[in-house]
N, C-alpha and C. Protein backbone atom coordinates (compact mmCIF):
# COMPACT_ATOMS: atom_id res chain seq x y z
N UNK A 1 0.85 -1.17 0.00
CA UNK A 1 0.00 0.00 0.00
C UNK A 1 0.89 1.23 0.00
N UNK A 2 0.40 2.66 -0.94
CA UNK A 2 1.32 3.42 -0.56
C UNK A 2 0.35 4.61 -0.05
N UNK A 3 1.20 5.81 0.09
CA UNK A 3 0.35 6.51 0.71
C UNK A 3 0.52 6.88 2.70
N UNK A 4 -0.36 7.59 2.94
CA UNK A 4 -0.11 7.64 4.21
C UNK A 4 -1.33 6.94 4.76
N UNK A 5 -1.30 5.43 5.63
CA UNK A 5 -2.06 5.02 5.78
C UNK A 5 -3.32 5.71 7.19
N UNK A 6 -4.12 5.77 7.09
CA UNK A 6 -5.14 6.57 7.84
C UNK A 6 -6.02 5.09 8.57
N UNK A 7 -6.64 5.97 9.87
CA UNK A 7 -7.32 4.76 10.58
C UNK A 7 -8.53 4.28 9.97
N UNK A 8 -8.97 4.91 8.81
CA UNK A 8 -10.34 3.96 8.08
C UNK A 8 -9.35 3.00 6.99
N UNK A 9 -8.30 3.14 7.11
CA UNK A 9 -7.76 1.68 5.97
C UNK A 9 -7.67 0.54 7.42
N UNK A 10 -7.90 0.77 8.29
CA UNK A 10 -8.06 -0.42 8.92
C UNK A 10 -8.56 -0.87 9.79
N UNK A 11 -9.95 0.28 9.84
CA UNK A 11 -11.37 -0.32 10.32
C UNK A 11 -11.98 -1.48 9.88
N UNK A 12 -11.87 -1.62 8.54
CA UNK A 12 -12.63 -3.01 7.86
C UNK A 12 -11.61 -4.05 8.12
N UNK A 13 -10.82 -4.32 9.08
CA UNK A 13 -9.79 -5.63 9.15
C UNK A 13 -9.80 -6.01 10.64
N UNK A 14 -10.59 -4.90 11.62
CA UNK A 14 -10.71 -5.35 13.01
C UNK A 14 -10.93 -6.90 13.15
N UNK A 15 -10.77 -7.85 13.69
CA UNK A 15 -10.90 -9.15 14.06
C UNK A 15 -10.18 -10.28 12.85
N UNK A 16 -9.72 -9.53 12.09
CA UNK A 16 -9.39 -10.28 10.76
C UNK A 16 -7.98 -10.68 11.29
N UNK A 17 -7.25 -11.36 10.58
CA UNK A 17 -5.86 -12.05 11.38
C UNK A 17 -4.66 -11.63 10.65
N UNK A 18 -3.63 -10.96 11.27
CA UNK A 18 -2.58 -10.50 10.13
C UNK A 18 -1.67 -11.64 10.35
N UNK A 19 -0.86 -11.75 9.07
CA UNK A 19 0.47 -12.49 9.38
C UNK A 19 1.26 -11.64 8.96
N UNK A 20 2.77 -11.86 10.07
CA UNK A 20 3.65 -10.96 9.62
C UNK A 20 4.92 -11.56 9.05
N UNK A 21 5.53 -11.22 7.90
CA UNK A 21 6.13 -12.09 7.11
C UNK A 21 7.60 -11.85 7.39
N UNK A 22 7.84 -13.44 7.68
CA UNK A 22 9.53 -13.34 8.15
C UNK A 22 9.46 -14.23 9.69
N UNK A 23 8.28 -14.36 10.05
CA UNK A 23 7.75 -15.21 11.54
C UNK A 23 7.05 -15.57 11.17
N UNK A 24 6.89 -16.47 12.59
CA UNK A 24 5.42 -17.74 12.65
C UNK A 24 4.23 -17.18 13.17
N UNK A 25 4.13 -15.73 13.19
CA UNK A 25 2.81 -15.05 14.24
C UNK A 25 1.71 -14.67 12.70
N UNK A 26 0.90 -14.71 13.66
CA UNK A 26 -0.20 -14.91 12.79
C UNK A 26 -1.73 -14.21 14.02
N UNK A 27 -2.16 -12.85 13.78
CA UNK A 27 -2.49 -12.77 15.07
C UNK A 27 -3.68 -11.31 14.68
N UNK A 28 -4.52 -11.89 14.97
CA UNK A 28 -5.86 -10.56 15.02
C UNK A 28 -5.49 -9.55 16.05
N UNK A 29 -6.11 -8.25 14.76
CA UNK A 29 -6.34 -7.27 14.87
C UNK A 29 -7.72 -7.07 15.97
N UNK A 30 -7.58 -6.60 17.25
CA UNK A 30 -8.35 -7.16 18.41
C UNK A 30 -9.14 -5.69 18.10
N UNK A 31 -8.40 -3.80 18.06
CA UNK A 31 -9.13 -3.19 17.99
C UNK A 31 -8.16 -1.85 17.44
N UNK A 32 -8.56 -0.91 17.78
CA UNK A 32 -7.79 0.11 17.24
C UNK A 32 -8.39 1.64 18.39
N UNK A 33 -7.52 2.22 18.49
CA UNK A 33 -7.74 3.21 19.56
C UNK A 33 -6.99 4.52 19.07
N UNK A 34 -8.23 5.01 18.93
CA UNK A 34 -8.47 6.52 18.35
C UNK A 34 -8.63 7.46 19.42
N UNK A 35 -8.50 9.05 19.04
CA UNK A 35 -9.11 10.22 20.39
C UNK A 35 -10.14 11.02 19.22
N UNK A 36 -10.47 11.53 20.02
CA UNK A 36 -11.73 12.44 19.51
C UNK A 36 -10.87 14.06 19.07
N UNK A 37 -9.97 14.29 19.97
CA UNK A 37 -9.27 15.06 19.42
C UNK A 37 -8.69 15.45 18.00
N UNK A 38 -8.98 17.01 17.72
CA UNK A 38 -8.25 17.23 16.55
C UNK A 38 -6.87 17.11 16.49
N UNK A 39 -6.45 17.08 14.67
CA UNK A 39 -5.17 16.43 14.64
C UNK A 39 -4.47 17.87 15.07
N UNK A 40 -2.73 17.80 15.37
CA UNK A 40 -2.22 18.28 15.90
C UNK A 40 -1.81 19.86 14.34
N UNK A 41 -2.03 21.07 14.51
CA UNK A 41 -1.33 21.62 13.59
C UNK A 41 -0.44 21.23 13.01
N UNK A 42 -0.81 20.95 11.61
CA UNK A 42 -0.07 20.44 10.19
C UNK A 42 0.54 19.25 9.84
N UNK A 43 -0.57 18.15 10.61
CA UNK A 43 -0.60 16.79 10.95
C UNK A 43 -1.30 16.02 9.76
N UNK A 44 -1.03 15.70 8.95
CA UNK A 44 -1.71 14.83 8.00
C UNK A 44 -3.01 13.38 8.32
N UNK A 45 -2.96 13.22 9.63
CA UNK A 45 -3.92 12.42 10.01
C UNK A 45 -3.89 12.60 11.76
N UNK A 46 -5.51 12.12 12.10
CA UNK A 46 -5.51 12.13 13.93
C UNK A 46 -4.60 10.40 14.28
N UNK A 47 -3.71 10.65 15.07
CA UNK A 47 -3.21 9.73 15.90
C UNK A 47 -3.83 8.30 15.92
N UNK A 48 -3.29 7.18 16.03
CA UNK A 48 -3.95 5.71 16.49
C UNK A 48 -3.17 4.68 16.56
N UNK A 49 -3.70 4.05 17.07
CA UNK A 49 -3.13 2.69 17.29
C UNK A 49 -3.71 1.51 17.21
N UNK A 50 -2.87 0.48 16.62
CA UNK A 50 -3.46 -0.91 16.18
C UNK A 50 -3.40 -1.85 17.41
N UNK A 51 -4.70 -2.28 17.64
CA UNK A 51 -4.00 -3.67 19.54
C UNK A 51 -3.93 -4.83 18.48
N UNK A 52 -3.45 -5.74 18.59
CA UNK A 52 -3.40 -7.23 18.13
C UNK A 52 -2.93 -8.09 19.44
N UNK A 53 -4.09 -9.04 19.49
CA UNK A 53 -3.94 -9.97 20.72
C UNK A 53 -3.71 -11.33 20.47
N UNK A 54 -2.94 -11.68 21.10
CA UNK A 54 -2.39 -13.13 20.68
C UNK A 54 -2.52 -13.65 22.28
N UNK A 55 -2.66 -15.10 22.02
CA UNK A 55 -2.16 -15.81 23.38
C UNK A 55 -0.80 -16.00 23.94
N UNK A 56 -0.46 -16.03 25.52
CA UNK A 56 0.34 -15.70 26.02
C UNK A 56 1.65 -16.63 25.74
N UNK A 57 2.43 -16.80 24.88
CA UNK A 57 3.21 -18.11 24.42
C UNK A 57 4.57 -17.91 25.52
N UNK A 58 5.79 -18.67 25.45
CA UNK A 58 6.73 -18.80 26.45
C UNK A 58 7.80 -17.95 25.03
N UNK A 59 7.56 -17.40 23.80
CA UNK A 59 8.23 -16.65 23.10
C UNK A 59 7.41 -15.65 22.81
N UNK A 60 7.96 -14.51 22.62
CA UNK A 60 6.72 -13.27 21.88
C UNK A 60 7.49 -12.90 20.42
N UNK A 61 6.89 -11.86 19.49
CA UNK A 61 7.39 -11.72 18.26
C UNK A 61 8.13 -10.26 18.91
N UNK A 62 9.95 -10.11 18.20
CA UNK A 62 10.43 -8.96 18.43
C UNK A 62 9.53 -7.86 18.14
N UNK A 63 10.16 -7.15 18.58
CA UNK A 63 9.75 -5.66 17.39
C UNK A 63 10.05 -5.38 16.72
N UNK A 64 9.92 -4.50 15.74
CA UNK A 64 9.89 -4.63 14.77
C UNK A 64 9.37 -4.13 12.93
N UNK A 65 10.17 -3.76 12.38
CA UNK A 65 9.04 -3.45 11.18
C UNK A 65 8.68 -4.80 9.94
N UNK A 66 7.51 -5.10 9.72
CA UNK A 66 7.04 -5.62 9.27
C UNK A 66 6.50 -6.05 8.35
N UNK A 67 6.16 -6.48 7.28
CA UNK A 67 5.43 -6.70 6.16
C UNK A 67 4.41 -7.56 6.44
N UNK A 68 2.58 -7.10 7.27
CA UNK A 68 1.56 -7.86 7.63
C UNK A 68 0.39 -7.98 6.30
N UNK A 69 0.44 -8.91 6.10
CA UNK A 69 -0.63 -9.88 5.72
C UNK A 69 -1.70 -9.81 6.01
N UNK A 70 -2.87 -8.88 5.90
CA UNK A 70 -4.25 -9.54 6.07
C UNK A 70 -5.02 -10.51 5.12
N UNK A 71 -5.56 -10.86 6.29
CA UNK A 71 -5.70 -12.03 5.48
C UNK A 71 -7.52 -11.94 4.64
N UNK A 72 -7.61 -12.25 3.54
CA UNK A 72 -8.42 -12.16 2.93
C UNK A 72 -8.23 -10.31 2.08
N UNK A 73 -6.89 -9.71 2.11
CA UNK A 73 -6.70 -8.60 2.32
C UNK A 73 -5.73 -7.89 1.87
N UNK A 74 -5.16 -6.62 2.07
CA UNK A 74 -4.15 -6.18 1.59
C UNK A 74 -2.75 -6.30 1.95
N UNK A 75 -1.35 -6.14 2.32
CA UNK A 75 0.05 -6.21 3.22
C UNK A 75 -0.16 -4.64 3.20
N UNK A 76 0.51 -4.49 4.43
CA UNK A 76 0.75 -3.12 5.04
C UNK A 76 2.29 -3.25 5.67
N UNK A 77 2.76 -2.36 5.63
CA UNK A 77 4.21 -2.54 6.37
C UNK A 77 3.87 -1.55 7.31
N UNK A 78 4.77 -2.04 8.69
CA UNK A 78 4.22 -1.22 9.82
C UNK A 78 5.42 -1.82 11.06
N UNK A 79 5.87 -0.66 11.63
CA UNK A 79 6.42 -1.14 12.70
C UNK A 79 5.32 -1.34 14.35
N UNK A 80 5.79 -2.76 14.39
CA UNK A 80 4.75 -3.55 15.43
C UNK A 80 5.99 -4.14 16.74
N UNK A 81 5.47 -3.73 17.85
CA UNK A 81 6.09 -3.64 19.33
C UNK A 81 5.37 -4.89 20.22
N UNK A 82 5.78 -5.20 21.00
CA UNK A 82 4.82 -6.04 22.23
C UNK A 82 4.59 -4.80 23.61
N UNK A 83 3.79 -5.46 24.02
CA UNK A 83 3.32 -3.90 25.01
C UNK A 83 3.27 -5.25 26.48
N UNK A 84 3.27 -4.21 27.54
CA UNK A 84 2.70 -4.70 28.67
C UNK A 84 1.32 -5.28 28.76
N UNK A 85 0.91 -6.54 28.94
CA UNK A 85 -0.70 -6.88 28.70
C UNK A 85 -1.02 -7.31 30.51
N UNK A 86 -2.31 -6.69 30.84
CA UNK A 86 -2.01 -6.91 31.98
C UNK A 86 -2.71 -8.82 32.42
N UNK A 87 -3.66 -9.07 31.59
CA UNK A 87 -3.65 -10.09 31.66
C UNK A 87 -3.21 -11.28 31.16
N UNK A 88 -2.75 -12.47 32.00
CA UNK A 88 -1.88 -13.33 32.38
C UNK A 88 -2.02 -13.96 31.20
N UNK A 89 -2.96 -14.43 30.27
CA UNK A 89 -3.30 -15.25 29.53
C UNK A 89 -2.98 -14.94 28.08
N UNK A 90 -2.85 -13.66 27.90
CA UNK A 90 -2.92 -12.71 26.65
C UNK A 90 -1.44 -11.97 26.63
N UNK A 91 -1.08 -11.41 24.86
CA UNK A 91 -0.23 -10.59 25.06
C UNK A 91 -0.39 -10.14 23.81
N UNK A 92 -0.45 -8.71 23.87
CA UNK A 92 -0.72 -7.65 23.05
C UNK A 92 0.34 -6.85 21.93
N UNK A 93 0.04 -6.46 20.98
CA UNK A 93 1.31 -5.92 20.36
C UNK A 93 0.53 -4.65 19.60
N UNK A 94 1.05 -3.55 19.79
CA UNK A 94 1.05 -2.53 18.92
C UNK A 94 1.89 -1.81 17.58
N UNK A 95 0.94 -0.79 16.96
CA UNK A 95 1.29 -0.45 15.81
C UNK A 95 0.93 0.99 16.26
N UNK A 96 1.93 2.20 16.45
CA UNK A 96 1.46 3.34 16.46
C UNK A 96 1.68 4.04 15.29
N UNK A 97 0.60 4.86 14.63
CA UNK A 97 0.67 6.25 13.80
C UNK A 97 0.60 7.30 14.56
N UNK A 98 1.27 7.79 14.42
CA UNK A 98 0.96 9.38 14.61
C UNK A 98 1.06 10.74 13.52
C-alpha cells in the first residue's frame, strides 16, 4: 500500500488475522484506539493505534518493522512492538501512527 495510511484503511480488518512475514505469528487485529481530538497543527492524520492480541506463548514476536498480511486482504508494512498486557493469559502488540 502506498500513501499515508489513515485509521479507516483499517477499520474493515478489526478481528481479521494479520500475518507478519519473516515469523510464525499470525495474530488478530483485536481493535484500534483513536481520540476524539483534533489532529495536531499540520498533521496529515488524527493519531492511532493498532491492539493485536495473541495468546500468552513462552516466546513473543520482536519488534519490529514488518510486512503484515491480512488475510483475505491487503500487506501493510508497519512497525509492530509487544506492550505490557495486563492479563496473564494474553499478550498484546502494537502499531502506532501518529
Amino acid at each position: 500500500m502506498e500513501g499515508l495510511l489513515q485509521v479507516e484503511d483499517f477499520k474493515p480488518h478489526v478481528g481479521k488475522v494479520f500475518r507478519f512475514k519473516g515469523t510464525r505469528f499470525a495474530i488478530p487485529l483485536d481493535r484500534i484506539i483513536t481520540t476524539d481530538n483534533p489532529p495536531l497543527p499540520g498533521a496529515k492524520r488524527r493519531p492511532f493505534i493498532l491492539i493485536f492480541r495473541a495468546p500468552k506463548e513462552r516466546e513473543y514476536m520482536p519488534d519490529g518493522i514488518y510486512q503484515c498480511e491480512v488475510e483475505s486482504g491487503p500487506t501493510y508494512e508497519m512497525y509492530v512492538n509487544p506492550v505490557q498486557t495486563t492479563e496473564p493469559e494474553w499478550q498484546d502488540y502494537q502499531a502506532a501512527f501518529s
